[in-house]
N, C-alpha and C. Protein backbone atom coordinates (compact mmCIF):
# COMPACT_ATOMS: atom_id res chain seq x y z
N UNK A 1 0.84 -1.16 0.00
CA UNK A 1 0.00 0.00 0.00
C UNK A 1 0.89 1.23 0.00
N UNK A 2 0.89 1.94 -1.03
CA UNK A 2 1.75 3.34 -1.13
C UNK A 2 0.59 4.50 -0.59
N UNK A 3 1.58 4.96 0.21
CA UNK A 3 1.11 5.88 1.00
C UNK A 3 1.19 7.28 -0.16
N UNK A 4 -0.05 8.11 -0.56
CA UNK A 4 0.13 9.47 -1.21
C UNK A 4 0.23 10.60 0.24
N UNK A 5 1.07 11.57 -0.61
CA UNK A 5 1.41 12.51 0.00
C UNK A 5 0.08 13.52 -0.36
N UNK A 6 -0.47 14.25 1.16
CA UNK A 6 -1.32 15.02 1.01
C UNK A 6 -0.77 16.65 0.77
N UNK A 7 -1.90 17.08 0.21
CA UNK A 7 -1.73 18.38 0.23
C UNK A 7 -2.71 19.20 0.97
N UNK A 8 -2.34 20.35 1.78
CA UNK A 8 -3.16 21.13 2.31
C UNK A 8 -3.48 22.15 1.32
N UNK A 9 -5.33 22.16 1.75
CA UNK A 9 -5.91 23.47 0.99
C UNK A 9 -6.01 24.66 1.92
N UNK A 10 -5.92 25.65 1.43
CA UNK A 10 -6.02 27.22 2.20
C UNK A 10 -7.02 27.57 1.82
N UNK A 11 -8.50 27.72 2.38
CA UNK A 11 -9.25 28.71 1.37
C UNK A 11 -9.09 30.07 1.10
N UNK A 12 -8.07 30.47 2.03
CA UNK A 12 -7.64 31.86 2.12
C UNK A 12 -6.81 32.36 0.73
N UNK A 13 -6.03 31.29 0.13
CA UNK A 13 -5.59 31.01 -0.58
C UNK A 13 -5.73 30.41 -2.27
N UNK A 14 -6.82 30.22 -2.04
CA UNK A 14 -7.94 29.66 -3.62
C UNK A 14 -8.19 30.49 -4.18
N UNK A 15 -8.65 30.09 -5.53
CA UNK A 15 -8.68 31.06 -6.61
C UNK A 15 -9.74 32.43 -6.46
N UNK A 16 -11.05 31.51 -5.46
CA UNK A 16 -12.54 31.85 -4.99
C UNK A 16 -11.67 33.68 -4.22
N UNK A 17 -10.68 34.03 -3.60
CA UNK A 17 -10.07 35.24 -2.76
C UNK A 17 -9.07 35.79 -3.28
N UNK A 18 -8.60 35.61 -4.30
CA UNK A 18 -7.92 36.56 -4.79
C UNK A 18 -8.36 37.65 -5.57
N UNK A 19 -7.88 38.66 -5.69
CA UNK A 19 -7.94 39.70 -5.96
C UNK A 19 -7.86 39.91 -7.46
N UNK A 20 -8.93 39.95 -8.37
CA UNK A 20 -8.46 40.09 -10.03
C UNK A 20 -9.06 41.32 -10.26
N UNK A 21 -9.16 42.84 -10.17
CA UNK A 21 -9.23 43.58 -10.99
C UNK A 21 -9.36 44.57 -9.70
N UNK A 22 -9.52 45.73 -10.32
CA UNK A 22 -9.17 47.19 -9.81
C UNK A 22 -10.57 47.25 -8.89
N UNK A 23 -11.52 47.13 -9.42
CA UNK A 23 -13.13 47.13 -8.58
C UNK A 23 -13.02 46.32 -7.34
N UNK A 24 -12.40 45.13 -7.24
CA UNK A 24 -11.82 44.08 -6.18
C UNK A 24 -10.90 45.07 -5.05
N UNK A 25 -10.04 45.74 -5.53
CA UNK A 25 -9.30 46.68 -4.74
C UNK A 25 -9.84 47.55 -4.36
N UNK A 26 -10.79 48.37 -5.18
CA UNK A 26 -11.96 48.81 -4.23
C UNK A 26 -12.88 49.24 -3.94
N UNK A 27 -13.08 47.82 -3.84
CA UNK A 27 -14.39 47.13 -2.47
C UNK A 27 -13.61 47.13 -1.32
N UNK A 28 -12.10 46.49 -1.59
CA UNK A 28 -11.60 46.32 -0.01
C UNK A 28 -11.09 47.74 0.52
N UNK A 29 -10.87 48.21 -0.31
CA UNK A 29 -10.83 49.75 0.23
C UNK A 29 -11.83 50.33 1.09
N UNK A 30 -13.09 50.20 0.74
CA UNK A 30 -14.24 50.84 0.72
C UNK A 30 -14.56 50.18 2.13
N UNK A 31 -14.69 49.03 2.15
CA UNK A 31 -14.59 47.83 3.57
C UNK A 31 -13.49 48.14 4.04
N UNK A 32 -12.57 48.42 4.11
CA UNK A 32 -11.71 48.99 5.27
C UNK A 32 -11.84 50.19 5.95
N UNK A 33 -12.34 51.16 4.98
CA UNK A 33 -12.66 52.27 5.70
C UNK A 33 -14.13 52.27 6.06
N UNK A 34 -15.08 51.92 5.78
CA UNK A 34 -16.13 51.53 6.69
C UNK A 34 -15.89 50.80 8.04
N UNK A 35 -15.33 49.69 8.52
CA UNK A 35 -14.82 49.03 9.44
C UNK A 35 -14.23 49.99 10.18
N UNK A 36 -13.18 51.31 9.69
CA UNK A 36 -12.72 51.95 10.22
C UNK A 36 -13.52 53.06 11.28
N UNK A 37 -14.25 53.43 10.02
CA UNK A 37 -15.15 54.54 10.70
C UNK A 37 -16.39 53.46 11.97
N UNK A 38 -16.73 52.53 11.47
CA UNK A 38 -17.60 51.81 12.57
C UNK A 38 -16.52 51.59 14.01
N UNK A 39 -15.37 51.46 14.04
CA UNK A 39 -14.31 51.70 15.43
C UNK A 39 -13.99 52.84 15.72
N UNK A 40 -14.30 54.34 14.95
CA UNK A 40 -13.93 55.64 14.93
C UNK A 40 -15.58 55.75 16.25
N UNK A 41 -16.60 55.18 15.78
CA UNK A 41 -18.16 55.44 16.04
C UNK A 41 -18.26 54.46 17.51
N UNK A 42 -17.52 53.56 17.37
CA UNK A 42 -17.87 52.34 18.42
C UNK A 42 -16.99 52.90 19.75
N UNK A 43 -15.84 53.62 19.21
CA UNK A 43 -14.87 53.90 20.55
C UNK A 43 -15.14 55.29 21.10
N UNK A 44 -16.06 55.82 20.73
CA UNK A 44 -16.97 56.87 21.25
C UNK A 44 -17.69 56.64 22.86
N UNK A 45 -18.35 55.06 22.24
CA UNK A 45 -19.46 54.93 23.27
C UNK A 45 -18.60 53.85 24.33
N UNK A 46 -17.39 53.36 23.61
CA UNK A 46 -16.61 52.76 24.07
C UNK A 46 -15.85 53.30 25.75
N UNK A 47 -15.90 54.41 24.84
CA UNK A 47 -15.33 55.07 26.51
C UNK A 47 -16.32 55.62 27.22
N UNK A 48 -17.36 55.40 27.14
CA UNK A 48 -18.55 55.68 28.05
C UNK A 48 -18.61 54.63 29.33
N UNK A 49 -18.11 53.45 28.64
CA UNK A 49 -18.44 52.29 29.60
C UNK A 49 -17.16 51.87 30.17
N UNK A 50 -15.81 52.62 29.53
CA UNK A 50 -14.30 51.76 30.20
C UNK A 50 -14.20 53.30 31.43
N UNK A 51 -13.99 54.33 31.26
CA UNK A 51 -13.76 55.24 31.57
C UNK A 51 -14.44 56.26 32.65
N UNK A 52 -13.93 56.92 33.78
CA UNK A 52 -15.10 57.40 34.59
C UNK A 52 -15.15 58.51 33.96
N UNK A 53 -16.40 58.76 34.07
CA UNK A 53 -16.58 60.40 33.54
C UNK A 53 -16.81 61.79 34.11
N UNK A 54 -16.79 63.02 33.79
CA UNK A 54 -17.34 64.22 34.14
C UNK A 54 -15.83 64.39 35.19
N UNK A 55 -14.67 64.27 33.79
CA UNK A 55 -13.69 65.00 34.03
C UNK A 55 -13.30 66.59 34.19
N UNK A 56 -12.83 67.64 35.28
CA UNK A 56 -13.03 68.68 35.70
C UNK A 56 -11.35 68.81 35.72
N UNK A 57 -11.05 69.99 34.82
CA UNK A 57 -9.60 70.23 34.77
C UNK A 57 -9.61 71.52 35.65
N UNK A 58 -8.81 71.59 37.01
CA UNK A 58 -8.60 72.75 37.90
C UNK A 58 -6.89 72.70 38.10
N UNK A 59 -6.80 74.02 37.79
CA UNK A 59 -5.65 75.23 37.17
C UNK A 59 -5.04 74.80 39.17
N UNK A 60 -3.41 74.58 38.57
CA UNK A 60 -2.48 75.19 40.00
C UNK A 60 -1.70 75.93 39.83
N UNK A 61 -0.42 75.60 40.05
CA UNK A 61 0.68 77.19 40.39
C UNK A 61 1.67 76.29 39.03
N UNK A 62 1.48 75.12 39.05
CA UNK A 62 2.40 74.41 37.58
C UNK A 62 1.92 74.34 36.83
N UNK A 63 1.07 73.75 36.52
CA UNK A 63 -0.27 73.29 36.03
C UNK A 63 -1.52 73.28 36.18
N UNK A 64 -2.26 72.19 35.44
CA UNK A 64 -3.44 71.55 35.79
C UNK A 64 -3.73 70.44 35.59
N UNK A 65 -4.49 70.29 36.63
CA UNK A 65 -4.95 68.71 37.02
C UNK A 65 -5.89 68.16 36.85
N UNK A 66 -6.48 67.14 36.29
CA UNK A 66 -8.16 66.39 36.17
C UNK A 66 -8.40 65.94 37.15
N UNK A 67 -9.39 66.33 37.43
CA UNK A 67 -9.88 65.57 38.79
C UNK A 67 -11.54 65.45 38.34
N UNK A 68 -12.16 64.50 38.94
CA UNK A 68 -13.78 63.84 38.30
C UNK A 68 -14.49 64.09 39.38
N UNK A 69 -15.61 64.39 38.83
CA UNK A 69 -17.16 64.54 39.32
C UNK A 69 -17.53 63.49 39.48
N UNK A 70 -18.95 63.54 40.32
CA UNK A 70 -19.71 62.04 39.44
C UNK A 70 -21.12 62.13 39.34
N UNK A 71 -21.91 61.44 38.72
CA UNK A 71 -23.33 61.55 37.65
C UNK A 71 -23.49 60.11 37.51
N UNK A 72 -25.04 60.27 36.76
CA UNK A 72 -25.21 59.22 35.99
C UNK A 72 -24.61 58.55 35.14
N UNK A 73 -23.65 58.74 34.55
CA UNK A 73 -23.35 58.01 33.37
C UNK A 73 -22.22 56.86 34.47
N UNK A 74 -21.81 57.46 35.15
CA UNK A 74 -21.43 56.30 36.18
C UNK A 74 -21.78 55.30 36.52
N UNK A 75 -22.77 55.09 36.16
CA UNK A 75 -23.96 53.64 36.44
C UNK A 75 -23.65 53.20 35.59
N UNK A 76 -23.34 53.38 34.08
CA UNK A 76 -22.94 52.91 32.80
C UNK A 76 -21.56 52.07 32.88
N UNK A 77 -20.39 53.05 33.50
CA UNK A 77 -19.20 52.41 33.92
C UNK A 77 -19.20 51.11 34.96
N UNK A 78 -20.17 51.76 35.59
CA UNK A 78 -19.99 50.52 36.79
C UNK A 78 -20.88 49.29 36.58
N UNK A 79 -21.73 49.14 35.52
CA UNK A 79 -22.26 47.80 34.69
C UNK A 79 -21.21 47.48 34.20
N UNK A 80 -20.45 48.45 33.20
CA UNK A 80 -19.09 47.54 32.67
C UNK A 80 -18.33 46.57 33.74
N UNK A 81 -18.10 47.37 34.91
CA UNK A 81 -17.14 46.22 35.34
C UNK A 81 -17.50 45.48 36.68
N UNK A 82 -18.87 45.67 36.30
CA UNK A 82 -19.44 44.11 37.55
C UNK A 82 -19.36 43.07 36.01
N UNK A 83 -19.69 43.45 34.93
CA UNK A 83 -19.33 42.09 33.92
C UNK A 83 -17.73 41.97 34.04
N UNK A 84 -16.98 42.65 33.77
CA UNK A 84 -15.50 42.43 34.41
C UNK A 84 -14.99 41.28 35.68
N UNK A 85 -15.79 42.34 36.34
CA UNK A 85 -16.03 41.20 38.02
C UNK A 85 -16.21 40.03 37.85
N UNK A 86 -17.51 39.76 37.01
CA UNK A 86 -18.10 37.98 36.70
C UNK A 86 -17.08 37.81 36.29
N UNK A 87 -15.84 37.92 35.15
CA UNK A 87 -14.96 36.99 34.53
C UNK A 87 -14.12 36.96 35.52
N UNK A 88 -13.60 37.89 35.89
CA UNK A 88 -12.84 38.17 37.29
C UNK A 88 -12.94 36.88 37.95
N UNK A 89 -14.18 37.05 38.63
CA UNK A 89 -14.76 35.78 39.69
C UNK A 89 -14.26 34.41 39.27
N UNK A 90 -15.03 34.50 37.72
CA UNK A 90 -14.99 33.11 37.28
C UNK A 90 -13.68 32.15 36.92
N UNK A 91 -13.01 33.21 36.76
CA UNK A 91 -11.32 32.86 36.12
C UNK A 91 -10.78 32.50 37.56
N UNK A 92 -11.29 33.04 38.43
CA UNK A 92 -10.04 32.57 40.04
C UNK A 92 -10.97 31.55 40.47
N UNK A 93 -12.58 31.12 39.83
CA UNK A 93 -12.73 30.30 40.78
C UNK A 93 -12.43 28.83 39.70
N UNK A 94 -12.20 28.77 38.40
CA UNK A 94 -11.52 27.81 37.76
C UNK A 94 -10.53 27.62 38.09
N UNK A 95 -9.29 28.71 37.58
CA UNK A 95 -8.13 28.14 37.54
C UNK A 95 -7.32 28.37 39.14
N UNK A 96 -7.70 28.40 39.88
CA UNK A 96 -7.24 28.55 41.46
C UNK A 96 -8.44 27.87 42.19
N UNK A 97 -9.64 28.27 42.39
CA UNK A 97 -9.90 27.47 43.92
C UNK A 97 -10.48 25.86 43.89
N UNK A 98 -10.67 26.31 42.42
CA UNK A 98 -11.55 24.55 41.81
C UNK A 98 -10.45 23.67 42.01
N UNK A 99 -8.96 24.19 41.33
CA UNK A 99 -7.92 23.46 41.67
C UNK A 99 -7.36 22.76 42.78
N UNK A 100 -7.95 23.47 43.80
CA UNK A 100 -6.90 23.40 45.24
C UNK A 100 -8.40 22.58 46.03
N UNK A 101 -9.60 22.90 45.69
CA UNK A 101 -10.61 22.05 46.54
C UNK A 101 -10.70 20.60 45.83
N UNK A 102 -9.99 20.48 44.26
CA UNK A 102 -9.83 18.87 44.29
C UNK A 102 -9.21 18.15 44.79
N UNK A 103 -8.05 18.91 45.21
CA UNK A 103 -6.80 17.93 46.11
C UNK A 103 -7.37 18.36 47.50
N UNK A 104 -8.01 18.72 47.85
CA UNK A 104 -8.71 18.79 49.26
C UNK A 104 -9.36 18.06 49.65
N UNK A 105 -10.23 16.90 48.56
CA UNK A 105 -11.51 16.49 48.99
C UNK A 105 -12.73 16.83 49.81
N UNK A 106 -13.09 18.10 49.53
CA UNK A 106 -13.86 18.66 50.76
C UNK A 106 -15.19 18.26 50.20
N UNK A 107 -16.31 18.25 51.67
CA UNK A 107 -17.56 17.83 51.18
C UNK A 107 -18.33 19.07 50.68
N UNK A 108 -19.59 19.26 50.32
CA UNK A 108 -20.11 19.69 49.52
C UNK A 108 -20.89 21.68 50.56
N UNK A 109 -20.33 21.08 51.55
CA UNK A 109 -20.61 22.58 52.33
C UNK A 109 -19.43 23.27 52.60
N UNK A 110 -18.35 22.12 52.77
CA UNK A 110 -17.09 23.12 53.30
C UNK A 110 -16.57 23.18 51.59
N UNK A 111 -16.86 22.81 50.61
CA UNK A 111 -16.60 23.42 49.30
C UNK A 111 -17.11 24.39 48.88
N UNK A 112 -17.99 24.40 49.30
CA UNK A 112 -18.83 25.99 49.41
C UNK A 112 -18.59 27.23 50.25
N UNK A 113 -18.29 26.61 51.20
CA UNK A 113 -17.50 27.95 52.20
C UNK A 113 -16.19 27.87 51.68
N UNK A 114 -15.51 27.17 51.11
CA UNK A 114 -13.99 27.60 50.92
C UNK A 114 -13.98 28.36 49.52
N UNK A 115 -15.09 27.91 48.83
CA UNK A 115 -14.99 28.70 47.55
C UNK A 115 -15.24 30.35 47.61
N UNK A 116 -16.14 30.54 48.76
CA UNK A 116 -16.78 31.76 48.80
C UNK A 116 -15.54 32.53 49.84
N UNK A 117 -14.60 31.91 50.49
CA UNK A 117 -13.82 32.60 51.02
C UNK A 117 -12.68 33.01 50.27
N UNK A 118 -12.48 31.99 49.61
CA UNK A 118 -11.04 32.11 48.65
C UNK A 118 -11.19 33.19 47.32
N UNK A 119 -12.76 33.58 47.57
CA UNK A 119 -12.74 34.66 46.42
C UNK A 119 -12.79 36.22 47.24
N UNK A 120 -13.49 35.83 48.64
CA UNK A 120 -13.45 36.88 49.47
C UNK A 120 -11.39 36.98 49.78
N UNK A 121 -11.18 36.16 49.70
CA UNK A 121 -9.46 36.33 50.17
C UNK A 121 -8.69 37.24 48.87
N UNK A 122 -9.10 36.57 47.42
CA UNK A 122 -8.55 36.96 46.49
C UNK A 122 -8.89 38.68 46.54
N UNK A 123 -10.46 38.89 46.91
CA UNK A 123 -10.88 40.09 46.41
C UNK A 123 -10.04 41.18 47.74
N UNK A 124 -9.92 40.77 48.75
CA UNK A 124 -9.48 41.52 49.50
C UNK A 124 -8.11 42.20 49.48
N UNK A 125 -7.15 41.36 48.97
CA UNK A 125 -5.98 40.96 49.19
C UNK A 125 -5.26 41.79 47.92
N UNK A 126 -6.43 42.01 47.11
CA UNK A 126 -6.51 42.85 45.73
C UNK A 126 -6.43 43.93 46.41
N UNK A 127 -7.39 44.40 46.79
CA UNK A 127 -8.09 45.61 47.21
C UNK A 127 -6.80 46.50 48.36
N UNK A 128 -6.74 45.60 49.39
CA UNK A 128 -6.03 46.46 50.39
C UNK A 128 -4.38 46.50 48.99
N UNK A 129 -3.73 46.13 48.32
CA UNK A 129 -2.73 46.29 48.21
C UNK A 129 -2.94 47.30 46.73
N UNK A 130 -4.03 47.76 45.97
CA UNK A 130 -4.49 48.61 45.56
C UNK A 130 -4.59 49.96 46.49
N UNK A 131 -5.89 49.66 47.13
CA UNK A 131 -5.55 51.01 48.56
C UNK A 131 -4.33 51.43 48.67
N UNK A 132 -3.33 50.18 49.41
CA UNK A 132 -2.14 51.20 49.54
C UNK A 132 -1.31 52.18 48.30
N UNK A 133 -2.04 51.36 47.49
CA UNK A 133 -0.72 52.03 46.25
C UNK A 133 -1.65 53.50 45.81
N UNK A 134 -3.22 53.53 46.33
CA UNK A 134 -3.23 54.90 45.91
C UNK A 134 -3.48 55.54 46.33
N UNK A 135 -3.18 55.71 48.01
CA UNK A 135 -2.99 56.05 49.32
C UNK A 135 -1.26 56.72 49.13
N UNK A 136 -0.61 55.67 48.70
CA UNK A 136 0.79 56.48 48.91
C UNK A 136 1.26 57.03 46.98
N UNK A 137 0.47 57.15 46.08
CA UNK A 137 0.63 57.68 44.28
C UNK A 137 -0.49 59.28 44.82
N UNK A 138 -1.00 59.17 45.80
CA UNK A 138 -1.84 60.59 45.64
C UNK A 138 -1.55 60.93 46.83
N UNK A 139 -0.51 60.72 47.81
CA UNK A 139 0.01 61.49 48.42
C UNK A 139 -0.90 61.88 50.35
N UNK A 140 -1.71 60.80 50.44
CA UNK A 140 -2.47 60.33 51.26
C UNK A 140 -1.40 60.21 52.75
N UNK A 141 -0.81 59.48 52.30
CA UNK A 141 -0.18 59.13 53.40
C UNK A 141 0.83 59.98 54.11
N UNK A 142 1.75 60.53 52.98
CA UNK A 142 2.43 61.69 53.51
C UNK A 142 1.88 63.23 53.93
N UNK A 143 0.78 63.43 53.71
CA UNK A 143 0.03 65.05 54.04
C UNK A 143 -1.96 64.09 54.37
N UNK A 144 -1.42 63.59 55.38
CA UNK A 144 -3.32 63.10 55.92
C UNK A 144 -4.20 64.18 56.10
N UNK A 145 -3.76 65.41 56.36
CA UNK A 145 -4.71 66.43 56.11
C UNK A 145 -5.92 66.45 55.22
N UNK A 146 -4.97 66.02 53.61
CA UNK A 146 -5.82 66.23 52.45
C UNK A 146 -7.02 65.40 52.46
N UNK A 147 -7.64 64.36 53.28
CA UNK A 147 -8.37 63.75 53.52
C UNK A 147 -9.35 64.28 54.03
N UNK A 148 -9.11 65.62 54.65
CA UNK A 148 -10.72 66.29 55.77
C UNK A 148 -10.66 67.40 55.12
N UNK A 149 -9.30 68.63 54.73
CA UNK A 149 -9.35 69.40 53.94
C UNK A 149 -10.59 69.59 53.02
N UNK A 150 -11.11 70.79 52.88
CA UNK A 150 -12.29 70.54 52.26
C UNK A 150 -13.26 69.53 51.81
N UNK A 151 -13.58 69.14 53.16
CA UNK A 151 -14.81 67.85 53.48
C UNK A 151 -15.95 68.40 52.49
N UNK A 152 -16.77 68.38 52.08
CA UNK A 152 -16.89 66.73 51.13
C UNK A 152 -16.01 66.78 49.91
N UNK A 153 -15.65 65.74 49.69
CA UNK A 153 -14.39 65.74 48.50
C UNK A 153 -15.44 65.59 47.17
N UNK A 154 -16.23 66.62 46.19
CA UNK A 154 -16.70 66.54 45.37
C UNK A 154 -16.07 66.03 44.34
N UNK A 155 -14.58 66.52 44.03
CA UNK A 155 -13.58 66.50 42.76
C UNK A 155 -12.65 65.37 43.05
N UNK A 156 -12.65 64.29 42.48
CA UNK A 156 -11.94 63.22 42.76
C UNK A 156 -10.42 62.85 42.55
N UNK A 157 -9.49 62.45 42.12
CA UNK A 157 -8.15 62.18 41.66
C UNK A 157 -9.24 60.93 40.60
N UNK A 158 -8.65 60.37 39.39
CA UNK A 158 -8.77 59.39 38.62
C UNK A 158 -8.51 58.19 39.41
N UNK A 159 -7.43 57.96 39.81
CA UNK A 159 -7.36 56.93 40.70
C UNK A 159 -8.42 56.50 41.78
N UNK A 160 -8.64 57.85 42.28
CA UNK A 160 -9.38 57.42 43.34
C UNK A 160 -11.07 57.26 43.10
N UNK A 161 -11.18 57.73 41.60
CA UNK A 161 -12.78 57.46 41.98
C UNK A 161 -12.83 56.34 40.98
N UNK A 162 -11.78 55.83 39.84
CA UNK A 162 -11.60 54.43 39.76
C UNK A 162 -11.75 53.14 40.52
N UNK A 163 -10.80 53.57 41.71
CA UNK A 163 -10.95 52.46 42.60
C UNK A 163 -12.68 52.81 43.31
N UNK A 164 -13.20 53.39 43.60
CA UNK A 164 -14.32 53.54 43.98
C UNK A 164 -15.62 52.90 43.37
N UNK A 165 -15.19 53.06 42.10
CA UNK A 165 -16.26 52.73 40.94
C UNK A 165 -16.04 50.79 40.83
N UNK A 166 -14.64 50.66 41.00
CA UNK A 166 -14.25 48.97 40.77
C UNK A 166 -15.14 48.71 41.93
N UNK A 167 -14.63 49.33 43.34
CA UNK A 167 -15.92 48.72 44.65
C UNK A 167 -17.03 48.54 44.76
N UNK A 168 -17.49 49.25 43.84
CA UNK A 168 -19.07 49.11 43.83
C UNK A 168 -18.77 48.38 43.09
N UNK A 169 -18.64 48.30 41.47
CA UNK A 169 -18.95 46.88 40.77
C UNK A 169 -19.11 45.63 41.77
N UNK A 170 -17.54 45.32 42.46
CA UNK A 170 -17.52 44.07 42.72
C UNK A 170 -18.80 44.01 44.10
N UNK A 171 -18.86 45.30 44.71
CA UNK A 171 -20.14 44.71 45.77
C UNK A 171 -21.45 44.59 45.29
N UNK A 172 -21.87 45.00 44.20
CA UNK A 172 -23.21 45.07 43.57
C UNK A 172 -22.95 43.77 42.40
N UNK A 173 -22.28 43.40 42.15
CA UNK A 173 -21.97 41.63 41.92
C UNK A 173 -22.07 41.09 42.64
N UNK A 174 -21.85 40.94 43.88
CA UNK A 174 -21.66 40.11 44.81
C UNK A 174 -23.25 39.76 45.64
N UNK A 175 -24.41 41.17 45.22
CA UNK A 175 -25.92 40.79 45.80
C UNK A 175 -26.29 39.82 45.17
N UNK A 176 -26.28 39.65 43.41
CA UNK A 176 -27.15 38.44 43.01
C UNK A 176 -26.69 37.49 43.24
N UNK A 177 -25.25 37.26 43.50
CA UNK A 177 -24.73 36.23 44.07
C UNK A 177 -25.45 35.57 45.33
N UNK A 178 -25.21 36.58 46.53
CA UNK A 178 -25.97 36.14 47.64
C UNK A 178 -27.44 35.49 47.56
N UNK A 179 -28.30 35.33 46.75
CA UNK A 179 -29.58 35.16 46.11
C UNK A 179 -29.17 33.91 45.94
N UNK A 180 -28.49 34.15 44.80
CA UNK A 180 -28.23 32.16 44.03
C UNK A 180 -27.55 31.41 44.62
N UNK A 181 -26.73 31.69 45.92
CA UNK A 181 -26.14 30.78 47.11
C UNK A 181 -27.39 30.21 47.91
N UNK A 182 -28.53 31.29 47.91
CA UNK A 182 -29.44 30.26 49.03
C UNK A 182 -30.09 29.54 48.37
């Protein structure tokens, strides 16, 4: 039995995608810059949902600085990243706690409390070592004043009403959760 040598087909590569005449060039022209302008249109609303908004630029003695408001459209951001959160969640509770409760053998309640802690451990453990870093990047720690200094802090640092906005996601994820645990 003689073995034939195969050949691989590409359809990328067939006669059916190549390019034969000037009208062919452009169409793909024409489709590239449509595609273009639909990511020119999409990253508009794009940053509605990655980004906090109702940025406020206030003038100092060097410069000026952005510092954020906050509004409604904040509710927009902070849907983005309770879906963040779910993958978040879901990725540490695959590839980390699912892992470590098989070589555990635990029964079916203390797998449940270890799962729900080990994400409370992950989320914490996030959080405080975030805190510190923007506790001591905005200058928190060295001048504690700036903390009561004009109580209520309307105008935010980016950082800080980032991390604010991530907290709520992950605690307003964490209600429907409480629901589908009982």
């Amino acid at each position: 039995m003689a073995f034939r040598r195969r050949t691989k087909s590409y359809p990328l590569f067939s006669q059916e995608f190549v390019i034969h005449n000037h009208a062919d060039i452009g169409f793909c022209l024409v489709l590239c810059v449509l595609i273009g302008l639909m990511f020119e249109v999409t990253a508009k609303t794009a940053f509605l949902f990655i980004l906090p908004q109702y940025n406020i630029s206030v003038p100092t003695a060097d410069s000026e600085t952005v510092h954020y408001h906050y509004g409604p459209k904040d509710l927009v951001t902070i849907l983005f990243y309770i879906f963040i959160t779910i993958i978040l969640h879901a990725v540490v509770q695959e590839y980390i706690l699912d892992k470590i409760s098989k070589r555990l053998h635990l029964s079916k309640v203390k797998h449940s409390k270890f799962n729900e802690s080990g994400q409370l451990v992950v989320f914490h453990f996030t959080s405080v070592i975030w805190c510190f870093y923007v506790v001591v990047t905005e200058g928190y720690l060295t001048n504690p004043r700036s903390l009561w200094e004009d109580y209520p802090h309307v105008h935010l640092p980016f950082q800080v009403k980032f991390f604010y906005l991530c907290q709520l996601a992950y605690w307003l994820h964490a209600l429907p959760e409480l629901y589908f645990q009982k």
